[in-house]
PDB file of N, CA and C in Angstrom:
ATOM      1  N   UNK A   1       0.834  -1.167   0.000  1.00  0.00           N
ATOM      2  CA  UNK A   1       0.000   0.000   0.000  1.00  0.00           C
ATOM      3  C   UNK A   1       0.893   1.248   0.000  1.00  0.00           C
ATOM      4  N   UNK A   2       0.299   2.069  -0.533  1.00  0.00           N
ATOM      5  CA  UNK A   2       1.277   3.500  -0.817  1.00  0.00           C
ATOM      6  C   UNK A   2       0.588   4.272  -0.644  1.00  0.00           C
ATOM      7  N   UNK A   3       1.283   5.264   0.244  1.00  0.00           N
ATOM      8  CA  UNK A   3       0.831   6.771   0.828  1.00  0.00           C
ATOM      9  C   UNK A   3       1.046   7.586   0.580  1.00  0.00           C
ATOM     10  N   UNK A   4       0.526   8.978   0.462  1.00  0.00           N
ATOM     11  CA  UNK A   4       1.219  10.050   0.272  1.00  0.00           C
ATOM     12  C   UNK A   4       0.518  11.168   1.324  1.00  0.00           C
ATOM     13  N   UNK A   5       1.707  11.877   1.751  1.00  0.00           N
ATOM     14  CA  UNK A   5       1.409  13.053   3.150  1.00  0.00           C
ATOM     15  C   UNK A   5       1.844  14.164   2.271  1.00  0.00           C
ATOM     16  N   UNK A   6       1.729  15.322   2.777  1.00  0.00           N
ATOM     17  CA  UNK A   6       2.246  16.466   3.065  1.00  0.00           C
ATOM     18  C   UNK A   6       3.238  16.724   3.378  1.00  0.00           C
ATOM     19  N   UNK A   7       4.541  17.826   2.725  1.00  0.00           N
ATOM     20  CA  UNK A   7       6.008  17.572   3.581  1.00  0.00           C
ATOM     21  C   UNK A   7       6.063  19.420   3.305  1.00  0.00           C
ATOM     22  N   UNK A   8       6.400  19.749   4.432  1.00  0.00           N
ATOM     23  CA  UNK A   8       6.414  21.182   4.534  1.00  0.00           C
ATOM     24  C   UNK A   8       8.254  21.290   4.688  1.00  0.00           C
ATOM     25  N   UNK A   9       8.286  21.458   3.752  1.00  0.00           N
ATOM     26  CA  UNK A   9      10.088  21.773   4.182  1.00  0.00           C
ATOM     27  C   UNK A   9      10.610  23.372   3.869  1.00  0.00           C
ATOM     28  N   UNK A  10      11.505  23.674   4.696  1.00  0.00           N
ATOM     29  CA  UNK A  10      11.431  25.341   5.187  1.00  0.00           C
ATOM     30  C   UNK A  10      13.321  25.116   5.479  1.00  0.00           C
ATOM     31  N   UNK A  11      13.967  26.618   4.553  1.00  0.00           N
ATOM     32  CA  UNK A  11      15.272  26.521   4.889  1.00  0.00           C
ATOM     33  C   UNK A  11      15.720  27.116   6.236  1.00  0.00           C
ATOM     34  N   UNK A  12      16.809  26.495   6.768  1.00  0.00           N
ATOM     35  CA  UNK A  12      16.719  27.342   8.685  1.00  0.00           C
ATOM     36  C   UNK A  12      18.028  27.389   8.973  1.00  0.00           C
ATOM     37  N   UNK A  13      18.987  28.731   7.855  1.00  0.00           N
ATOM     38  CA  UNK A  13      20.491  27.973   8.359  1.00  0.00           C
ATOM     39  C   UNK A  13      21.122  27.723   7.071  1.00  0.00           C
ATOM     40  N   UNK A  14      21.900  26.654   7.328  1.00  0.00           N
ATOM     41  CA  UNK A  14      22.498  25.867   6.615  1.00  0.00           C
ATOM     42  C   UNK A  14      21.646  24.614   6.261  1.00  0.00           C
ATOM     43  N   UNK A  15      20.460  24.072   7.009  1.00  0.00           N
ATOM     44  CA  UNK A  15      19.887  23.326   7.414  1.00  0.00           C
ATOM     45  C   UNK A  15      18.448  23.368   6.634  1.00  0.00           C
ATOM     46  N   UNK A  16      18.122  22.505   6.273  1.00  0.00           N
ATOM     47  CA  UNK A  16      16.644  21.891   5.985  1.00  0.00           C
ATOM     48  C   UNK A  16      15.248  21.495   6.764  1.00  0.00           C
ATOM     49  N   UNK A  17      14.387  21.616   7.417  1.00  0.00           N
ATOM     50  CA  UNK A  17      13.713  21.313   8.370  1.00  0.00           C
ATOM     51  C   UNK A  17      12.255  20.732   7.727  1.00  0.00           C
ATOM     52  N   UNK A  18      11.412  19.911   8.056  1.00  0.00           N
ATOM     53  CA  UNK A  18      10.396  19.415   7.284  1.00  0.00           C
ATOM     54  C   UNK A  18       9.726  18.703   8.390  1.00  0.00           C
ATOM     55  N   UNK A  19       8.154  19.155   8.227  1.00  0.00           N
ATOM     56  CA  UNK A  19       7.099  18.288   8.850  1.00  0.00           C
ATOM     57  C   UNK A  19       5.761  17.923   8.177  1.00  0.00           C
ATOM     58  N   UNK A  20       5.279  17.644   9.005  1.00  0.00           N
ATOM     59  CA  UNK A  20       4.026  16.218   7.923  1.00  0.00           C
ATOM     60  C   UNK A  20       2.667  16.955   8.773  1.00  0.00           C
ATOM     61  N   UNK A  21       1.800  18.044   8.246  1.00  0.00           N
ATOM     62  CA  UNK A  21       0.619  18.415   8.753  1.00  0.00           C
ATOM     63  C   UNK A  21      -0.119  17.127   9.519  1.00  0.00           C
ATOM     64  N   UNK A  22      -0.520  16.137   8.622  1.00  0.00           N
ATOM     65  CA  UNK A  22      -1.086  15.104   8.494  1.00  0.00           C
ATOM     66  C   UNK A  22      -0.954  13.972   9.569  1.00  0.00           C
ATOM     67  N   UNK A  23       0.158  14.154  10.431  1.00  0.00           N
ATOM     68  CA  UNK A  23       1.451  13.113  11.140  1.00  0.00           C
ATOM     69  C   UNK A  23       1.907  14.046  12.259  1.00  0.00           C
ATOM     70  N   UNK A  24       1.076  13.841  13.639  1.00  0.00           N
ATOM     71  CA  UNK A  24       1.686  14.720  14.654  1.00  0.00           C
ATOM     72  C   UNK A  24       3.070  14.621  15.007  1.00  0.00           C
ATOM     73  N   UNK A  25       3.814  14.409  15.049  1.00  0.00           N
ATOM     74  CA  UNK A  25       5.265  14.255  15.675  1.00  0.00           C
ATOM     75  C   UNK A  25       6.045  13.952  14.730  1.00  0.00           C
ATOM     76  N   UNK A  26       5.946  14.007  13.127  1.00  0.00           N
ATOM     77  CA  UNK A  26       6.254  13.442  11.816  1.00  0.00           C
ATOM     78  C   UNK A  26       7.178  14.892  11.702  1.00  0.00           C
ATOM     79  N   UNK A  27       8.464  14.790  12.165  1.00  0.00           N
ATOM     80  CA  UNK A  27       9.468  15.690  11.332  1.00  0.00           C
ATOM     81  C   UNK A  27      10.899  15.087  10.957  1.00  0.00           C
ATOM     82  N   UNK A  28      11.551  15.988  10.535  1.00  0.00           N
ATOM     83  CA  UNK A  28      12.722  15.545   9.543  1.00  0.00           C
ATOM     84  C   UNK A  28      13.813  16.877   9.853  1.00  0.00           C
ATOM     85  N   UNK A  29      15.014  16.612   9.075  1.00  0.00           N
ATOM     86  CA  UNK A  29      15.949  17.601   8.734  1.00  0.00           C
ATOM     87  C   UNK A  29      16.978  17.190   8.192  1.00  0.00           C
ATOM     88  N   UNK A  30      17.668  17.817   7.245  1.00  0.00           N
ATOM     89  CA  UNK A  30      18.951  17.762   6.496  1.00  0.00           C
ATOM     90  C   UNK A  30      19.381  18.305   6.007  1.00  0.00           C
ATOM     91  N   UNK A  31      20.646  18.698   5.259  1.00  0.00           N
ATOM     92  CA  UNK A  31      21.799  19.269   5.019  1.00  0.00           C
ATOM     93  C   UNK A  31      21.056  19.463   3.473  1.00  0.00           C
ATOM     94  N   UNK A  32      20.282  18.748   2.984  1.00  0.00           N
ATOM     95  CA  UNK A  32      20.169  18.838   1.505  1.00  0.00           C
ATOM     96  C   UNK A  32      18.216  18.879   1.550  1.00  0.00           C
ATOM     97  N   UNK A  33      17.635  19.161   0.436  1.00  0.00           N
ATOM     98  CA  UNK A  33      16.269  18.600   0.109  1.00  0.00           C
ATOM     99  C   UNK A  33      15.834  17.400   0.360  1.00  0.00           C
ATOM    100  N   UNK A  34      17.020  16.616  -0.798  1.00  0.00           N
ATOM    101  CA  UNK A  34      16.204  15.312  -0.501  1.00  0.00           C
ATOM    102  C   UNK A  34      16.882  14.528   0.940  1.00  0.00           C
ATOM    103  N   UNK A  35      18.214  14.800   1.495  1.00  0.00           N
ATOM    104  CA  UNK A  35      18.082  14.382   2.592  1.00  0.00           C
ATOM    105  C   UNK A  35      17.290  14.718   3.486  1.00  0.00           C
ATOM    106  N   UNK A  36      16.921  16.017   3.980  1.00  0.00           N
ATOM    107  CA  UNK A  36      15.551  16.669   4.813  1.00  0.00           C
ATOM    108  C   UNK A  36      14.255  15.344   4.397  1.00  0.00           C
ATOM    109  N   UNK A  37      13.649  15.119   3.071  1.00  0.00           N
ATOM    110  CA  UNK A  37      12.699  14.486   2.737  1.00  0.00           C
ATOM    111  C   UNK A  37      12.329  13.069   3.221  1.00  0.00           C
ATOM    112  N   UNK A  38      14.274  12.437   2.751  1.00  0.00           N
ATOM    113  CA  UNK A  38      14.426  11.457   3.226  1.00  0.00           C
ATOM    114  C   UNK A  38      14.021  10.771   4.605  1.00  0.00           C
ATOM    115  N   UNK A  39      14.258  12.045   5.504  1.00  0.00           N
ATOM    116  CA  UNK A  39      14.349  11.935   7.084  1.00  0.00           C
ATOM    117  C   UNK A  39      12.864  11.898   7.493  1.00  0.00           C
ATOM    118  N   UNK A  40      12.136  13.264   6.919  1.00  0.00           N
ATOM    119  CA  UNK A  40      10.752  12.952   7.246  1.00  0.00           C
ATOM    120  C   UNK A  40      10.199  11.529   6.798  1.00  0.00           C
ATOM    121  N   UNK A  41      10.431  11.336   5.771  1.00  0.00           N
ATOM    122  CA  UNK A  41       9.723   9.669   5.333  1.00  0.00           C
ATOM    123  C   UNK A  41      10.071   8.407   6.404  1.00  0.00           C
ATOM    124  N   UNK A  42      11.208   8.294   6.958  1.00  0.00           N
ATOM    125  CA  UNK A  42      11.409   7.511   7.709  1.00  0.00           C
ATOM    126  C   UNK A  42      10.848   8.134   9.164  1.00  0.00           C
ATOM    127  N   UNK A  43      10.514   9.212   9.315  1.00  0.00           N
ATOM    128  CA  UNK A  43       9.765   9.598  10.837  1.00  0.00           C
ATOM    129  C   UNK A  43       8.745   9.224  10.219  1.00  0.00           C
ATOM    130  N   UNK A  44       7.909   9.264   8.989  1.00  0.00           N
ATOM    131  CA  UNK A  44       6.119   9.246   8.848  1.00  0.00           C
ATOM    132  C   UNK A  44       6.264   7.369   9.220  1.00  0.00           C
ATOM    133  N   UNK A  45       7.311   7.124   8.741  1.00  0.00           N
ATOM    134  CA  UNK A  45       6.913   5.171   8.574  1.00  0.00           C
ATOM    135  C   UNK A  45       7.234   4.474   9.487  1.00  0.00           C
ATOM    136  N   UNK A  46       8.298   4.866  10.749  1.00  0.00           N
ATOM    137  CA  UNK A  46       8.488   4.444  11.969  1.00  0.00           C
ATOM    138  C   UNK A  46       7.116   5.037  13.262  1.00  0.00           C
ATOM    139  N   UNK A  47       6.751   6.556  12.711  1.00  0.00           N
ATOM    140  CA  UNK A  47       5.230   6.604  13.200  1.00  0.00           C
ATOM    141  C   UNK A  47       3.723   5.650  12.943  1.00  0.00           C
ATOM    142  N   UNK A  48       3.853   5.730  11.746  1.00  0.00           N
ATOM    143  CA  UNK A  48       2.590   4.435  11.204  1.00  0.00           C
ATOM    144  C   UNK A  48       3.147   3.305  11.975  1.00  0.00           C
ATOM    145  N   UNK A  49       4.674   2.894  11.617  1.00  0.00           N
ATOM    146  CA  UNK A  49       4.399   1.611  12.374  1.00  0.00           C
ATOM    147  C   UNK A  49       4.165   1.352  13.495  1.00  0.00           C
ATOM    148  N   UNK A  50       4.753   2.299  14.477  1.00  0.00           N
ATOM    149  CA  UNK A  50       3.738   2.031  15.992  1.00  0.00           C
ATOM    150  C   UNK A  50       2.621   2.611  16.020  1.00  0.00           C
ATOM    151  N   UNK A  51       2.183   2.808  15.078  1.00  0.00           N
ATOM    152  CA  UNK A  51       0.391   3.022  15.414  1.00  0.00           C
ATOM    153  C   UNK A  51      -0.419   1.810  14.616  1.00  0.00           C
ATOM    154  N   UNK A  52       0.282   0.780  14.376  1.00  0.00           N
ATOM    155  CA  UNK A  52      -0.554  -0.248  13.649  1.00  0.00           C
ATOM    156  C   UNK A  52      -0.813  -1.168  14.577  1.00  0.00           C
ATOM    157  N   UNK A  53      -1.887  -1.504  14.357  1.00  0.00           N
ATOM    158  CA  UNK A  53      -2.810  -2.175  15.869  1.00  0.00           C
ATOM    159  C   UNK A  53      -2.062  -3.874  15.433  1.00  0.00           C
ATOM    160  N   UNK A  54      -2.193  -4.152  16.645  1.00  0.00           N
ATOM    161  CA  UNK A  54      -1.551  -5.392  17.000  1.00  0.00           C
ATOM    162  C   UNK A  54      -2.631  -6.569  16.852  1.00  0.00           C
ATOM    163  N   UNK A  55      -2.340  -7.326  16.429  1.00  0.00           N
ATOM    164  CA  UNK A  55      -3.237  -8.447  16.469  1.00  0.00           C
ATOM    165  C   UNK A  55      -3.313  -9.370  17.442  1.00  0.00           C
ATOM    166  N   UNK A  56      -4.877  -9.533  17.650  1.00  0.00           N
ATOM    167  CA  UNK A  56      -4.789 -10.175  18.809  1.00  0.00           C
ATOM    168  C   UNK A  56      -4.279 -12.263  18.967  1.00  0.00           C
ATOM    169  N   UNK A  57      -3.972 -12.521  19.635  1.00  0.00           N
ATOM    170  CA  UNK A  57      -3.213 -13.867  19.204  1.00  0.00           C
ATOM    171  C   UNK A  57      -4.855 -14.810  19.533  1.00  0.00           C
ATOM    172  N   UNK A  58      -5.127 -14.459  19.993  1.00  0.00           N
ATOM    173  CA  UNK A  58      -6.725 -15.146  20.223  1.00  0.00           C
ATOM    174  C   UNK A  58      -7.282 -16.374  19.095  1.00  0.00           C
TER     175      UNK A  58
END
């Protein structure tokens, strides 16, 4: 399945900064664009994954 969010990325510096409207605690940062991008994507997908409900062993 494939997703797509929102990535607000904003220059701050030398630095890249990026967050996910969509994804409370979903931010990022890097030295470049796509590293900044990079970073948020792995905060949106380590967030989904602890929010994916557990199955019950029942």
């Amino acid at each position: 399945m494939r997703n797509e969010f929102t990535a607000v990325i904003e220059r701050d510096g030398d630095w890249f900064v990026a967050w996910c409207p969509e994804i409370r605690g979903a931010n990022g940062q890097g030295r470049t664009v796509e590293e900044c991008r990079e970073s948020l994507g792995a905060a949106i997908q380590l967030i989904l994954e602890d929010r994916r409900p557990v199955p019950n062993p029942c």
